[in-house]
C-alpha atoms as a PDB file:
ATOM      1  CA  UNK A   1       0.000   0.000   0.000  1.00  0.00           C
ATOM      2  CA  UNK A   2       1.252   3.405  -0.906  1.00  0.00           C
ATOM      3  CA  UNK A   3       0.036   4.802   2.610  1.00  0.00           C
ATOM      4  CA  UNK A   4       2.844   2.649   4.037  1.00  0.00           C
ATOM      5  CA  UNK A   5       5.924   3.059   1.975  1.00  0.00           C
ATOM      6  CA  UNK A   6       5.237   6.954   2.385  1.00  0.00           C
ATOM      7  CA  UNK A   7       5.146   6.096   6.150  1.00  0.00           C
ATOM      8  CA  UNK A   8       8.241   3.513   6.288  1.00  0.00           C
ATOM      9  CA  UNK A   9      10.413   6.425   3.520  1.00  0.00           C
ATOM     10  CA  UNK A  10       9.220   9.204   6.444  1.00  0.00           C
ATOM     11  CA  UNK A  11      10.713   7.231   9.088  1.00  0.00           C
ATOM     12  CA  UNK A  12      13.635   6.724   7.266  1.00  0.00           C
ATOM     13  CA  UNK A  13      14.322  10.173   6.395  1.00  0.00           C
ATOM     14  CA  UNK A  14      13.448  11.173  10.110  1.00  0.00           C
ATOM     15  CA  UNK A  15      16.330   8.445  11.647  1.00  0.00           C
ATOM     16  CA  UNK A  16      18.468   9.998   9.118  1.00  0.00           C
ATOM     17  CA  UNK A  17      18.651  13.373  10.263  1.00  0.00           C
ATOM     18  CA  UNK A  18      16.231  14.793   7.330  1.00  0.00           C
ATOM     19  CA  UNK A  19      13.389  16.101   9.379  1.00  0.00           C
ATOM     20  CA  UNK A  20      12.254  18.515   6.089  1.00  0.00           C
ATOM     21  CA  UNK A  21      11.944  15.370   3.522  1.00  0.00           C
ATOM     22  CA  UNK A  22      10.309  13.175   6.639  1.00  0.00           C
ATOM     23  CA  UNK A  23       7.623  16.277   6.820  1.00  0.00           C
ATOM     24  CA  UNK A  24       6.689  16.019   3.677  1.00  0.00           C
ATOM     25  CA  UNK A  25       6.249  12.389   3.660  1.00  0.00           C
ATOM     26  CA  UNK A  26       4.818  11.774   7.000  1.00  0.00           C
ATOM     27  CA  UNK A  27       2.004  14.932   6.090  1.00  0.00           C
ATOM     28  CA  UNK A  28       1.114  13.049   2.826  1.00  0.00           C
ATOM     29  CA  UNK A  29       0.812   9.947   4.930  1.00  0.00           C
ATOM     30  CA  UNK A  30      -1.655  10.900   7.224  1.00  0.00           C
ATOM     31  CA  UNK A  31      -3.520  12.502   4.624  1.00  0.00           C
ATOM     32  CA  UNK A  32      -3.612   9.126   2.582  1.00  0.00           C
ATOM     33  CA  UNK A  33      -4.684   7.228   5.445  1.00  0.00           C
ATOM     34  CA  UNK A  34      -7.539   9.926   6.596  1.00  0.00           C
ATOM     35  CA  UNK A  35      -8.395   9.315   2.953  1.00  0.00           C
ATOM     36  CA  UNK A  36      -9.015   6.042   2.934  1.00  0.00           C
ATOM     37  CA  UNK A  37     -10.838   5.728   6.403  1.00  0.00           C
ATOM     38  CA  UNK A  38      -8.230   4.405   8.539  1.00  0.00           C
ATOM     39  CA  UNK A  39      -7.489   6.122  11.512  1.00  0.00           C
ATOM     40  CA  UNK A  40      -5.547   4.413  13.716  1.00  0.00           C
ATOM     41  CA  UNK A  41      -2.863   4.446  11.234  1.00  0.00           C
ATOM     42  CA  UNK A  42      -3.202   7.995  10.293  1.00  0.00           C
ATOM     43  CA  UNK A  43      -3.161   8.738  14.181  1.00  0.00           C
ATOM     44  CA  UNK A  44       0.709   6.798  14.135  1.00  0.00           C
ATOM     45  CA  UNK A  45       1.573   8.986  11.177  1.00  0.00           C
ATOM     46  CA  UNK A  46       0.345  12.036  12.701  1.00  0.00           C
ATOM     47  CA  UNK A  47       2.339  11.360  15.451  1.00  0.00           C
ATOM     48  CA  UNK A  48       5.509  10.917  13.742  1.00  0.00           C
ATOM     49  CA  UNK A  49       4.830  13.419  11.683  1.00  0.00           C
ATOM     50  CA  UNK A  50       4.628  15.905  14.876  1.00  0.00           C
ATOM     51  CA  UNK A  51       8.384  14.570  15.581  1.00  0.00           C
ATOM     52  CA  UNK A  52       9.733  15.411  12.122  1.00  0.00           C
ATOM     53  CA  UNK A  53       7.690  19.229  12.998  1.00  0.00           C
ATOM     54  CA  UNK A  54       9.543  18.804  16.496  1.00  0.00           C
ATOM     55  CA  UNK A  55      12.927  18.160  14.752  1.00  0.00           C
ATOM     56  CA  UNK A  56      12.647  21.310  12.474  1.00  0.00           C
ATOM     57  CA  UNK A  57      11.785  23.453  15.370  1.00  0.00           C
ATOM     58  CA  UNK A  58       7.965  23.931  14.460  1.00  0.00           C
ATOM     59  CA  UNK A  59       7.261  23.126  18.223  1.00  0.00           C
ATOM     60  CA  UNK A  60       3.435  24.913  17.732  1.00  0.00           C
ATOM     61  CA  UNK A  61       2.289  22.719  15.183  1.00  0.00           C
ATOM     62  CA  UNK A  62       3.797  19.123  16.661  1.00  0.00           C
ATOM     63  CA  UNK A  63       2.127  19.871  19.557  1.00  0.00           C
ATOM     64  CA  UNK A  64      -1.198  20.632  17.724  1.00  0.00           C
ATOM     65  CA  UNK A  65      -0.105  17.284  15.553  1.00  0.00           C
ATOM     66  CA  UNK A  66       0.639  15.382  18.365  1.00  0.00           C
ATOM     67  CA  UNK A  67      -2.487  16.303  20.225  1.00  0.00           C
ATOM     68  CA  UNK A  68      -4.671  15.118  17.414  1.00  0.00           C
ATOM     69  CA  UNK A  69      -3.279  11.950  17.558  1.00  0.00           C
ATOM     70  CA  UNK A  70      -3.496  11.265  21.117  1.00  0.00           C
ATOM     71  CA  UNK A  71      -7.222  12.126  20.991  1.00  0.00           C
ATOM     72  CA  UNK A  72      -7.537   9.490  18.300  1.00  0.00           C
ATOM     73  CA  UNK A  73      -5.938   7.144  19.964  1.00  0.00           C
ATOM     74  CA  UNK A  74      -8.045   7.570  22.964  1.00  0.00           C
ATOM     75  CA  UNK A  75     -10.757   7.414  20.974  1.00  0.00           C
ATOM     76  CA  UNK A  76     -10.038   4.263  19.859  1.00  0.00           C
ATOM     77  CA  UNK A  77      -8.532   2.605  23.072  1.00  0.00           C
ATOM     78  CA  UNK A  78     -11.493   3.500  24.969  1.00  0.00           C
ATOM     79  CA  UNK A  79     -14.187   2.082  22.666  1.00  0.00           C
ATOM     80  CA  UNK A  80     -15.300  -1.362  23.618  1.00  0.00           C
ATOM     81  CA  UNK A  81     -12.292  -3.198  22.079  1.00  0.00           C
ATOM     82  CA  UNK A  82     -14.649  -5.632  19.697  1.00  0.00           C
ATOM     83  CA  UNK A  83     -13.342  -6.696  16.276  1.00  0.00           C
ATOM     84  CA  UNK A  84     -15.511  -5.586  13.064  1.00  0.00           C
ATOM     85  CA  UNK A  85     -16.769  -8.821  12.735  1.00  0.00           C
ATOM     86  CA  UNK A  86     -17.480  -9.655  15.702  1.00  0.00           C
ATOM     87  CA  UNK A  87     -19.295  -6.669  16.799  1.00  0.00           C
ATOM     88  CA  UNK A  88     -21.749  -7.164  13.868  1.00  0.00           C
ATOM     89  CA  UNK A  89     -22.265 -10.683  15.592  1.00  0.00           C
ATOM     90  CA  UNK A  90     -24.563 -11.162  18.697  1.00  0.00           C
ATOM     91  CA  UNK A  91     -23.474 -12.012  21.999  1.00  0.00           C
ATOM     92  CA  UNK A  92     -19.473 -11.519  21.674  1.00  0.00           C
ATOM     93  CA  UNK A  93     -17.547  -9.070  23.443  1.00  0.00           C
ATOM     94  CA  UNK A  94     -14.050  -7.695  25.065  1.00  0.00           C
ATOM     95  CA  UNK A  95     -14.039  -5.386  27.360  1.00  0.00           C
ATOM     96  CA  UNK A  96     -12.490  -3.685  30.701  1.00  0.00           C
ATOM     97  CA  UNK A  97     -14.634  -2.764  33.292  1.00  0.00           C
ATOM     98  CA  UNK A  98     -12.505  -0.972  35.919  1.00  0.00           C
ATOM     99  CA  UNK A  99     -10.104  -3.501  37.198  1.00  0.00           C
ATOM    100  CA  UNK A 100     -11.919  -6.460  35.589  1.00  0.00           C
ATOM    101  CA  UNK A 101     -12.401  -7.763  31.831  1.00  0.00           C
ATOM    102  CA  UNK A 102     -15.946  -8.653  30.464  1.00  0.00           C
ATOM    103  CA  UNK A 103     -15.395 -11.585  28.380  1.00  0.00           C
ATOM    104  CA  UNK A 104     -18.434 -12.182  26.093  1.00  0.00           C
ATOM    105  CA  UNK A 105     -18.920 -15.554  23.638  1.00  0.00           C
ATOM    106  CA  UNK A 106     -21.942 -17.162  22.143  1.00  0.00           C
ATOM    107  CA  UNK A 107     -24.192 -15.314  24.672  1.00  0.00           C
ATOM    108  CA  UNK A 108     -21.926 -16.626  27.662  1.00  0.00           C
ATOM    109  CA  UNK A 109     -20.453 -13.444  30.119  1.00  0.00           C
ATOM    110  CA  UNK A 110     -17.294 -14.112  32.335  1.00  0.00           C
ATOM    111  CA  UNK A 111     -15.973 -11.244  34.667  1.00  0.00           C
ATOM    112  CA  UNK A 112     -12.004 -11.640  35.246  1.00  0.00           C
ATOM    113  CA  UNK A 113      -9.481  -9.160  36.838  1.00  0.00           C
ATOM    114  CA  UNK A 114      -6.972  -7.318  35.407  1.00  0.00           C
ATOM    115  CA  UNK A 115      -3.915  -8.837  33.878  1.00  0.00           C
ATOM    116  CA  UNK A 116      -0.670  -7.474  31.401  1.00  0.00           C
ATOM    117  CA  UNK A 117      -2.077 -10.096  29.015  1.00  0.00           C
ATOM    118  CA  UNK A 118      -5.654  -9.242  28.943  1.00  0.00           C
ATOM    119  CA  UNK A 119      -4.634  -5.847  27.620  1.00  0.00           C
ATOM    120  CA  UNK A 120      -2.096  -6.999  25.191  1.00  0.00           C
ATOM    121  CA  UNK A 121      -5.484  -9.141  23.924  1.00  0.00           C
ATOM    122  CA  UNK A 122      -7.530  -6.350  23.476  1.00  0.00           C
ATOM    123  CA  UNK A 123      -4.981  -4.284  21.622  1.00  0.00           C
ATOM    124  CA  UNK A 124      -5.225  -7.174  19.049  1.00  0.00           C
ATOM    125  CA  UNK A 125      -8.447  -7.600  18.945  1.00  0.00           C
ATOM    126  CA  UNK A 126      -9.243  -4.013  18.592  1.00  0.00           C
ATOM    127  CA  UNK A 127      -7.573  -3.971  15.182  1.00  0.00           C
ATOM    128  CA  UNK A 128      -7.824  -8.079  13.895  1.00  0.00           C
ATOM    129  CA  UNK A 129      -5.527  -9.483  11.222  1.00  0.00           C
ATOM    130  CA  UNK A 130      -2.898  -6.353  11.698  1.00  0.00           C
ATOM    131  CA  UNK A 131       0.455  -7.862  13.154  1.00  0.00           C
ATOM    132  CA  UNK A 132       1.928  -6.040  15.922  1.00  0.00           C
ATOM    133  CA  UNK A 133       5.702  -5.778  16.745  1.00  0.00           C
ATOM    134  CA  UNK A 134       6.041  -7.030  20.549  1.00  0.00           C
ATOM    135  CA  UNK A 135       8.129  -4.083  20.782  1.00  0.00           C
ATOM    136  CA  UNK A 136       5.400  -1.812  19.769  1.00  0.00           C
ATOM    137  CA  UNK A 137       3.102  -4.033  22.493  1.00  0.00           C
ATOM    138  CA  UNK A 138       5.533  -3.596  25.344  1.00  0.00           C
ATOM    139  CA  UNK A 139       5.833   0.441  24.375  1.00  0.00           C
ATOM    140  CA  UNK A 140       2.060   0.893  24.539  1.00  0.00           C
ATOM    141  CA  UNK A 141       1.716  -0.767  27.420  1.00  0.00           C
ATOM    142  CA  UNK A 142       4.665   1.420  29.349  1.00  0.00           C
ATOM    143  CA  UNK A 143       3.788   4.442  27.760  1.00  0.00           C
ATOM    144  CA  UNK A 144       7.001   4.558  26.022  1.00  0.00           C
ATOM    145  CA  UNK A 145       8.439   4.034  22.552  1.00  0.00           C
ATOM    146  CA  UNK A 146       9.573   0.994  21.242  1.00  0.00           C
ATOM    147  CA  UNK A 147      13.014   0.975  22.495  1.00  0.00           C
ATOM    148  CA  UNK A 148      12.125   1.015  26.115  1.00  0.00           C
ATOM    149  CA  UNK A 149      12.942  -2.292  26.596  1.00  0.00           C
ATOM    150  CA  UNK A 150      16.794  -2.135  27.165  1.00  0.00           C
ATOM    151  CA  UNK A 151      19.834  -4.415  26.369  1.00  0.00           C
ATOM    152  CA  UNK A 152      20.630  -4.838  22.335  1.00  0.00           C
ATOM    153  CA  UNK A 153      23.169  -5.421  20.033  1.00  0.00           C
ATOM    154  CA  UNK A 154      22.706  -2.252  18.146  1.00  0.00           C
ATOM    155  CA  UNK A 155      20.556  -1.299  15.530  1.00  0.00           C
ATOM    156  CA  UNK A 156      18.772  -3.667  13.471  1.00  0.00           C
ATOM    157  CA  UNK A 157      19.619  -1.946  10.118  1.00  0.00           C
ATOM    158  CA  UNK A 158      22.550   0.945   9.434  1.00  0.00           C
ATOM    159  CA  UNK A 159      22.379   4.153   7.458  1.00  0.00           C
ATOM    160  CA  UNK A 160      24.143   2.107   4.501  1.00  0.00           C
ATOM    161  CA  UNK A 161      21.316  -0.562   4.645  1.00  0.00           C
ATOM    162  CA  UNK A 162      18.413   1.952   5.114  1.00  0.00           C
ATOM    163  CA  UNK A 163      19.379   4.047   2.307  1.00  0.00           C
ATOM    164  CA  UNK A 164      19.337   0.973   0.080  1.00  0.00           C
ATOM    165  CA  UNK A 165      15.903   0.368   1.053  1.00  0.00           C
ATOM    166  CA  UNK A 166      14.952   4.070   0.354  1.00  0.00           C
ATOM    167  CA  UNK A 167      16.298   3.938  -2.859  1.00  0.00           C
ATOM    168  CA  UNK A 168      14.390   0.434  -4.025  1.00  0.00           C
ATOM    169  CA  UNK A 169      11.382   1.693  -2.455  1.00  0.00           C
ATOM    170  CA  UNK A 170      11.779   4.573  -5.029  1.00  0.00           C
ATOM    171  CA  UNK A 171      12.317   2.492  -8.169  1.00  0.00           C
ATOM    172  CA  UNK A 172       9.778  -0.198  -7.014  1.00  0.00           C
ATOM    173  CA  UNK A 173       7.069   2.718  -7.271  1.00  0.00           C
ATOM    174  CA  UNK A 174       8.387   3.823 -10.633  1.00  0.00           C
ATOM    175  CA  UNK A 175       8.179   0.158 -11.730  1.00  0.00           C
ATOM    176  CA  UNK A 176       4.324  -0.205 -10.365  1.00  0.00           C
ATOM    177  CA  UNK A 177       3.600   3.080 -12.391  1.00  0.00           C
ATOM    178  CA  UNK A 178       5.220   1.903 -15.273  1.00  0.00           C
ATOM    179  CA  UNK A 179       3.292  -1.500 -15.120  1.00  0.00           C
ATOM    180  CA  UNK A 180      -0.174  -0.298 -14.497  1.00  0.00           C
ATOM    181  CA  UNK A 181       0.370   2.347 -17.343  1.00  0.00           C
ATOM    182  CA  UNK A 182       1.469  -0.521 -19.867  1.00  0.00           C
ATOM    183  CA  UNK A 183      -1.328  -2.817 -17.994  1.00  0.00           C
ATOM    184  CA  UNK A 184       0.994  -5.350 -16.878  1.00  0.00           C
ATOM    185  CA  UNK A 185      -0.311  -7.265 -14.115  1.00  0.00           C
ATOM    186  CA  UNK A 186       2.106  -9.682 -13.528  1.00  0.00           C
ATOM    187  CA  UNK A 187       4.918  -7.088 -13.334  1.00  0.00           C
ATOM    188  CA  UNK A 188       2.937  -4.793 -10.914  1.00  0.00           C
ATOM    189  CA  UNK A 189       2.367  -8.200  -8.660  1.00  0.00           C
ATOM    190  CA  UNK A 190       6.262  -8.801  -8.609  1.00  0.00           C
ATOM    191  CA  UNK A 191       6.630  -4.856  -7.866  1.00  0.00           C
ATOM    192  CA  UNK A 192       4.003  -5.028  -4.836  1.00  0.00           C
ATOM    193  CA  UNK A 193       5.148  -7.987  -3.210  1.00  0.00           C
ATOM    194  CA  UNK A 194       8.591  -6.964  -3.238  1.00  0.00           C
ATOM    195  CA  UNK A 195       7.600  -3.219  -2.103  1.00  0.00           C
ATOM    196  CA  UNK A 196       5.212  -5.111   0.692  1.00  0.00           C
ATOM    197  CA  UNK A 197       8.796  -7.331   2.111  1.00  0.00           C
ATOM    198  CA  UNK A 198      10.947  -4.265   1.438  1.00  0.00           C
ATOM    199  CA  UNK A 199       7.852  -2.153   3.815  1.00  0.00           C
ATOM    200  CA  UNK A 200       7.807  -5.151   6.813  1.00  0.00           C
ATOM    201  CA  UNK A 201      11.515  -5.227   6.858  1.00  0.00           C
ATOM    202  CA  UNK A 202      11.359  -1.569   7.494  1.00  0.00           C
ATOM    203  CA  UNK A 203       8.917  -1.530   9.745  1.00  0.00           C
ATOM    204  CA  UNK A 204      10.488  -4.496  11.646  1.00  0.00           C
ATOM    205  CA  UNK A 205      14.050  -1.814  11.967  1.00  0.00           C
ATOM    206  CA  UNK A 206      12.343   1.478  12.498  1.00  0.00           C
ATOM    207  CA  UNK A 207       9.780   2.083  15.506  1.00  0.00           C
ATOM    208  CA  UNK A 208       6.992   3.924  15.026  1.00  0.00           C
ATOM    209  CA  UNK A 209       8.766   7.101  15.903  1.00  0.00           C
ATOM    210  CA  UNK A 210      11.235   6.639  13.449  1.00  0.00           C
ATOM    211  CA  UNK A 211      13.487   5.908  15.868  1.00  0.00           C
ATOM    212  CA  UNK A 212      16.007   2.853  15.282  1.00  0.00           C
ATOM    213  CA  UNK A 213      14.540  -0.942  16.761  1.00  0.00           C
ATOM    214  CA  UNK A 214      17.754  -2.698  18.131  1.00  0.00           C
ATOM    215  CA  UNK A 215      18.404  -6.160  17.475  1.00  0.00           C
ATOM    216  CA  UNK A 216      19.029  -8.973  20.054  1.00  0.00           C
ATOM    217  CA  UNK A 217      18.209  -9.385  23.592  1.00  0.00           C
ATOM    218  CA  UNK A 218      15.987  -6.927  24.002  1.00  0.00           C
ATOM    219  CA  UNK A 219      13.333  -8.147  20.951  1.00  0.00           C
ATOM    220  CA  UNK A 220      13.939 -11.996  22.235  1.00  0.00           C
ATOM    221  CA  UNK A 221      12.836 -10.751  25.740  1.00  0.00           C
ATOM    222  CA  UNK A 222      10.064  -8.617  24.519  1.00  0.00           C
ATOM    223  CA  UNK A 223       8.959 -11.818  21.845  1.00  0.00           C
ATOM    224  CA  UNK A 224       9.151 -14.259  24.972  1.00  0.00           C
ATOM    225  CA  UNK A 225       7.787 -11.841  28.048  1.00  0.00           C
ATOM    226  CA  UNK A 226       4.233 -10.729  25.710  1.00  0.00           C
ATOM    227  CA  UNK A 227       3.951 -14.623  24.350  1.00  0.00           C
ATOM    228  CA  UNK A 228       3.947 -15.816  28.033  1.00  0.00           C
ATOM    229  CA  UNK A 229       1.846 -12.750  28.890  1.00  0.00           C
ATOM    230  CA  UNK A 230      -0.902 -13.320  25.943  1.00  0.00           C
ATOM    231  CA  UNK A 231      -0.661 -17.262  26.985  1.00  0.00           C
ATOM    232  CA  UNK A 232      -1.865 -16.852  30.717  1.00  0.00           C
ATOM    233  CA  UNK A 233      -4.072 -14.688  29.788  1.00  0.00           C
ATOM    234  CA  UNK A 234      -5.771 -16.982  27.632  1.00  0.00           C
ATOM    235  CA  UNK A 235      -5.619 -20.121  29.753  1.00  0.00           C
ATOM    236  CA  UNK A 236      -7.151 -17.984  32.190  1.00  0.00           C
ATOM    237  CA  UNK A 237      -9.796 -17.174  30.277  1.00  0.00           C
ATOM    238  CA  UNK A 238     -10.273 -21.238  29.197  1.00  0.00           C
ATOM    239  CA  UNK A 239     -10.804 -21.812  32.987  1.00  0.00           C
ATOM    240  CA  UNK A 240     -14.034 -19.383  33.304  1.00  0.00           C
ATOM    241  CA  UNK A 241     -14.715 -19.857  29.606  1.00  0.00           C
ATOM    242  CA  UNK A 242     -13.518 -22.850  27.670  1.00  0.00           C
ATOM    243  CA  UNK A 243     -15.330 -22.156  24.368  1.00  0.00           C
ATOM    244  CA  UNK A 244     -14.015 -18.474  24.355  1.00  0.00           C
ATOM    245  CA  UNK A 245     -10.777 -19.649  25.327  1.00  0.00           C
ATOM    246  CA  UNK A 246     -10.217 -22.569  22.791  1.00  0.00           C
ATOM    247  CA  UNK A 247     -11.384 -20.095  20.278  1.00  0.00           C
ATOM    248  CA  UNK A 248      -8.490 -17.940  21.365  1.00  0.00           C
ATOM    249  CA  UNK A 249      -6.326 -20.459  21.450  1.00  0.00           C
ATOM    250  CA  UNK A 250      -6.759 -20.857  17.668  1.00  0.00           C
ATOM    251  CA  UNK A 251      -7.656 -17.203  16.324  1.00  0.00           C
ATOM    252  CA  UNK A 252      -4.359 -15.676  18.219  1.00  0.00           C
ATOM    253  CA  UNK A 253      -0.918 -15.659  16.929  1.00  0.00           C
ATOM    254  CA  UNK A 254       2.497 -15.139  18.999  1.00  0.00           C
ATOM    255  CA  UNK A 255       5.878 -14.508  18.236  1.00  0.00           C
ATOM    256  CA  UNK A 256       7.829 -11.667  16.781  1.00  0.00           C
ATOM    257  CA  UNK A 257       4.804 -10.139  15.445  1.00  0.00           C
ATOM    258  CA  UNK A 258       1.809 -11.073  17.167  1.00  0.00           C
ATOM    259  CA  UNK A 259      -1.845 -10.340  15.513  1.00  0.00           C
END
């Protein structure tokens, strides 16, 4: 999607140093994904986008940036955390209730307390099929960015290998141009699936501030701590619940990226 390579190029550009070209990027990027109706990601843009305006010294407007998208994110963290299809389905819902979780499925209600793992679960199911970095899961949950988790072995790509990627990302949208003029679809397939890896590689080395992710121990820990977190919280649910439960069990993936 074009949305994201503007996004992944403006966090580029930002790591490097070039707060002016990540501006430019990271403005058309939130207006692409306000375009398109998707505002959770056009909230993350905004809010890189308010570092870039930070960077250049435009303090006024990333606050008035960065306001905007902590409104929308509130907006959307508070809402009863239901997936689209299941909250066009009776009698299924996830939601907290203070210090407790209402757990709704197939009519059934179980009340549970608080856990890390119950609100890793609703972050998921709040936006369903979208894979989340565990980094980005332990940031949200501390408040943070996704290199609060400390202990690395540096940076996951270098200036060298980023600038590569910037460049490719370039041509590959030259090449899609080129092959949807000309109408040919197998070349713009080729194009897109190598502009999606080139997109997830980036995103997987650059947090969602555009700051550098940093390989090693601190992504296995993250990976292990929100897998054992999302596990409990599951089994616990299978004790009060067993058909919500074995239905999580099957509809939620761990690892790396969780979704």
């Amino acid at each position: 999607m074009v949305a994201s390579a503007t996004v992944a190029n403006g966090r580029l550009r930002l790591a490097e140093g070039d707060a002016a070209g990540a501006h430019q990027l990271l403005a058309d990027a939130v207006q692409l994904w306000s375009e398109i109706g998707a505002p959770y990601e056009a909230a993350l843009a905004r809010r890189a986008l308010a570092e870039a305006l930070h960077a250049r010294g435009h303090d006024d407007r990333a606050a008035l940036e960065l306001e905007a998208a902590h409104t929308a994110l509130e907006r959307i963290e508070t809402a009863p955390p239901l997936s689209e299809r299941t909250a066009e389905e009776p009698g299924r819902a996830f939601r907290r209730e203070g210090d407790y979780w209402s757990v709704t499925f197939d009519g059934r209600t179980v009340r549970m307390r608080d856990l890390k793992g119950m609100r890793y679960l609703a972050r998921l199911l709040t936006r369903p099929g979208q894979e989340f970095h565990v980094l980005d899961l332990v940031a949200a949950e501390r408040g943070g960015t996704s290199d609060a988790v400390l202990g690395d072995a540096g940076a996951l790509l270098d200036a060298r290998a980023k600038a590569a990627y910037r460049r490719r990302l370039a041509e590959i949208e030259e090449d899609l141009e080129e092959a949807n003029a000309a109408a040919d679809v197998a070349r713009a397939a080729q194009a897109d699936a190598e502009r999606e890896f080139l997109v997830r590689e980036l995103s997987r080395a650059v947090g969602l501030s555009g700051r550098d992710r940093r390989a090693g121990s601190a992504s296995e820990r993250a990976r292990a701590a929100v897998t054992r977190a999302l596990r409990q919280a599951i089994a616990r649910i299978e004790e009060h619940h067993p058909e919500a439960g074995n239905h999580l069990q099957r509809a939620v993936r761990t690892g790396t990226y969780c979704a």
